[in-house]
Protein backbone atom coordinates (compact mmCIF):
# COMPACT_ATOMS: atom_id res chain seq x y z
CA UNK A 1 165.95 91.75 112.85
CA UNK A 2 162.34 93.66 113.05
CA UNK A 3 161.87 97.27 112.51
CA UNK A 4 158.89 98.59 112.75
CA UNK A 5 158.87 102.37 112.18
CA UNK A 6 154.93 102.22 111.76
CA UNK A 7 152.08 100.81 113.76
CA UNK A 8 148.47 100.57 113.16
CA UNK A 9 145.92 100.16 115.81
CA UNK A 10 142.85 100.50 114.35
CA UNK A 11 139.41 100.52 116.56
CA UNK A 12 136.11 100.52 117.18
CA UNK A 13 136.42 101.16 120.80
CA UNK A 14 135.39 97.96 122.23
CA UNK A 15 137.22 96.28 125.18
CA UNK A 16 139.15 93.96 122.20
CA UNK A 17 140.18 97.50 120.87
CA UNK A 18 141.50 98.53 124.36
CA UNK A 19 143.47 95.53 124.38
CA UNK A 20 144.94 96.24 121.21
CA UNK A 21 145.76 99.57 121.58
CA UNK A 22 147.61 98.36 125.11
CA UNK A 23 149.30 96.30 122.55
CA UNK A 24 150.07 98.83 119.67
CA UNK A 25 151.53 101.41 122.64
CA UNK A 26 153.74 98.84 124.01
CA UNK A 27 155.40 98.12 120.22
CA UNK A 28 155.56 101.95 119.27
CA UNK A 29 157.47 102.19 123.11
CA UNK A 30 159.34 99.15 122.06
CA UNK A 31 160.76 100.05 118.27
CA UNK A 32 160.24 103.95 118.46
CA UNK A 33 157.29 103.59 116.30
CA UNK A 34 154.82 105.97 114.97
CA UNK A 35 151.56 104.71 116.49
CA UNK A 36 148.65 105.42 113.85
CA UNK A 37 145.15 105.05 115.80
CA UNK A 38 142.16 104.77 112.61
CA UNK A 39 138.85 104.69 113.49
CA UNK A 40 136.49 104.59 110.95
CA UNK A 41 133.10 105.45 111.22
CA UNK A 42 130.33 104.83 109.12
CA UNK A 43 129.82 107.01 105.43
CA UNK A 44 126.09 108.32 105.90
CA UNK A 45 125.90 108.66 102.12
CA UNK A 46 125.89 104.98 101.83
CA UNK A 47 123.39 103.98 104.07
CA UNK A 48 121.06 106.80 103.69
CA UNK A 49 121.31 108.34 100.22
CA UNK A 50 118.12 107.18 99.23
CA UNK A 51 115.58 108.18 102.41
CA UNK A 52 117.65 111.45 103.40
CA UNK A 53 117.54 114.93 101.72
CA UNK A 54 121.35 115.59 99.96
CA UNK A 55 121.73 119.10 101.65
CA UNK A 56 121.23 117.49 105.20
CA UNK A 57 123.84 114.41 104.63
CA UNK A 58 126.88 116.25 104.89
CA UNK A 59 126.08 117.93 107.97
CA UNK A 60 125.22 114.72 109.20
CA UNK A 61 128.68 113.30 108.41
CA UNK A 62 130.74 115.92 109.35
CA UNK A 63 128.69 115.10 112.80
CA UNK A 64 129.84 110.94 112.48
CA UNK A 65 133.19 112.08 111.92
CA UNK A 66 133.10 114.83 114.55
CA UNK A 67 132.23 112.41 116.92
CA UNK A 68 134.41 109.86 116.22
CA UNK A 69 137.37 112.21 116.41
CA UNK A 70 136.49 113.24 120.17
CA UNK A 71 136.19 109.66 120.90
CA UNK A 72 139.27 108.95 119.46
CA UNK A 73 141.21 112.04 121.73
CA UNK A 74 139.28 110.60 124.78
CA UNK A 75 141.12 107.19 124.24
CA UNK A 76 144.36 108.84 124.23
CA UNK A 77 145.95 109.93 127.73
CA UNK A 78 148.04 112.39 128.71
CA UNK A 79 151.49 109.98 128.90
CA UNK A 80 150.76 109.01 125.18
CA UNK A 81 151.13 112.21 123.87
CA UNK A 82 153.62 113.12 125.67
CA UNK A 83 155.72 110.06 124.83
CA UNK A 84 154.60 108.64 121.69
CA UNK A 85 154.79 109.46 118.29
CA UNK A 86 150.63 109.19 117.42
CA UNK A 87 148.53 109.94 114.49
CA UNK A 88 144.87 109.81 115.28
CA UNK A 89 142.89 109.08 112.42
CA UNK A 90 138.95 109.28 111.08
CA UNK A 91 137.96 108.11 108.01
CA UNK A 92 134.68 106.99 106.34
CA UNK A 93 133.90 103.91 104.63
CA UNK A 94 130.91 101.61 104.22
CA UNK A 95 133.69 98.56 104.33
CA UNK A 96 136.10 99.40 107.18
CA UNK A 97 138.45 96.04 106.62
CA UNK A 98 139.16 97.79 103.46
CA UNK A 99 138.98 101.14 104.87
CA UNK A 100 142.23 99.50 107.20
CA UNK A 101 143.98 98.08 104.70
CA UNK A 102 144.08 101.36 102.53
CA UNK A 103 145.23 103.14 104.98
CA UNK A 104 147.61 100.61 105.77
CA UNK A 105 149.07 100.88 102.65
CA UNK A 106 148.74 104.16 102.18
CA UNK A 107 151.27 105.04 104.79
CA UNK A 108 153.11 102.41 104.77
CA UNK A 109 152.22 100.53 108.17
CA UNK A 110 154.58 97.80 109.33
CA UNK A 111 151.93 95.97 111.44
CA UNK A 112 148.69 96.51 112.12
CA UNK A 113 147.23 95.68 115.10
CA UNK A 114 142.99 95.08 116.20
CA UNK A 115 140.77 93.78 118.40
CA UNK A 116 138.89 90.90 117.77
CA UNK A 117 135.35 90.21 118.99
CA UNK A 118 135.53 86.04 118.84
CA UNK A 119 131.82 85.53 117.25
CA UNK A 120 130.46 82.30 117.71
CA UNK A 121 129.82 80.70 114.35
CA UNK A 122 126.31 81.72 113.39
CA UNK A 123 127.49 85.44 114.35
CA UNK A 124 130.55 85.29 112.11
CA UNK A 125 128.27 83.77 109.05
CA UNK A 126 125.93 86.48 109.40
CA UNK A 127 128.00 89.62 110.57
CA UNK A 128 130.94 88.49 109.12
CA UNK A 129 134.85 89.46 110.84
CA UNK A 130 136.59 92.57 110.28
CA UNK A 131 139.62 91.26 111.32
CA UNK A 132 139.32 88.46 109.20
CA UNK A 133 138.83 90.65 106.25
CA UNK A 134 141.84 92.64 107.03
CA UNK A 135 144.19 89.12 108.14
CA UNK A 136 143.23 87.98 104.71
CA UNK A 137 144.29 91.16 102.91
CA UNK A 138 146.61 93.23 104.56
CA UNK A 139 149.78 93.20 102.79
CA UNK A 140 151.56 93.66 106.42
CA UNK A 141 151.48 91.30 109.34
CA UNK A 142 148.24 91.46 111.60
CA UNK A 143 147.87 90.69 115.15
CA UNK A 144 144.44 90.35 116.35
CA UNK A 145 143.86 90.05 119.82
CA UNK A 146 140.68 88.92 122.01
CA UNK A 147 139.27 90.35 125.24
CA UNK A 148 140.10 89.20 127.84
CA UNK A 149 143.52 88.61 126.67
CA UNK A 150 146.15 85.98 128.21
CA UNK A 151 148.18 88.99 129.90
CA UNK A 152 151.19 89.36 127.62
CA UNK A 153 151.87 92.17 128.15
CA UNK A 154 153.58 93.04 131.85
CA UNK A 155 153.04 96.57 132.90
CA UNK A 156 156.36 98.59 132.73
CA UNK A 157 156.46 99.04 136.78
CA UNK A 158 156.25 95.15 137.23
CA UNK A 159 158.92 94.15 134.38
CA UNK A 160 161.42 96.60 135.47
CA UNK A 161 161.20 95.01 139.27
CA UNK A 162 161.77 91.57 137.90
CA UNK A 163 164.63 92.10 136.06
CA UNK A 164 166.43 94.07 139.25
């Protein structure tokens, strides 16, 4: 039998992400899950430690991770928290695959669940997958899922008319 008493969408807020957070509300519906929403947004200190003066880079990413949190609440609608169980989450990280899996484990996610973008092969070589990074070392099941997606899941309105 599956439990899952923890899901894990995480996103970037592409359409794949949309997909997969249709996906991750549908299994915390399903199993009565916590659904855990990480988005992680970029550490400034990383990228611009060098060219940027250090009293103006903490400003700057309390600004990054400002943002992303509105983003994040604008994502979420009015029947999800109302009816879920949802933990919105912003970290920072220069590697978000590892930024997911930490988490993951950190909390003790059953499944996590993210978008994927479906590169073509000279994209994937040079940009590399996040998804891929996180299939390979998640210590929970993935499910990635593409845009546009093969319609798995029915809305609730249509399933409960075919099974009258």
């Amino acid at each position: 039998m599956i439990t899952l008493k923890r899901v894990l969408v995480a996103t970037d807020f592409s359409e794949p992400s949309a997909v997969a957070l249709d996906y991750g509300r549908h299994f915390a519906r399903t199993f009565n899950a916590e659904l855990h929403i990480l988005h992680v947004v970029e550490n400034v200190l990383t990228r611009f430690a060098a060219d940027a003066y250090p009293m103006v880079i903490p400003d700057l990413q309390r600004d990054v991770e400002e943002a992303g949190e509105k983003r994040l609440a604008a994502e979420l609608t009015a029947d999800d928290r109302k009816t879920l169980k949802l933990v919105p989450v912003v970290r920072a990280s220069a590697a978000p695959a590892a930024a997911i899996v930490d988490y993951a484990k950190e909390v003790g996610v059953d499944l996590i669940i993210l978008g994927t973008h479906g590169r073509g092969a000279v994209a994937h070589l040079l940009v590399g997958s996040v998804a891929e990074r996180v299939v390979r070392t998640a210590s929970c099941p993935v499910l990635s899922v593409r845009h546009p997606e093969r319609e798995f899941i029915a809305p609730d309105a249509l399933v409960s008319v075919t099974k009258a």
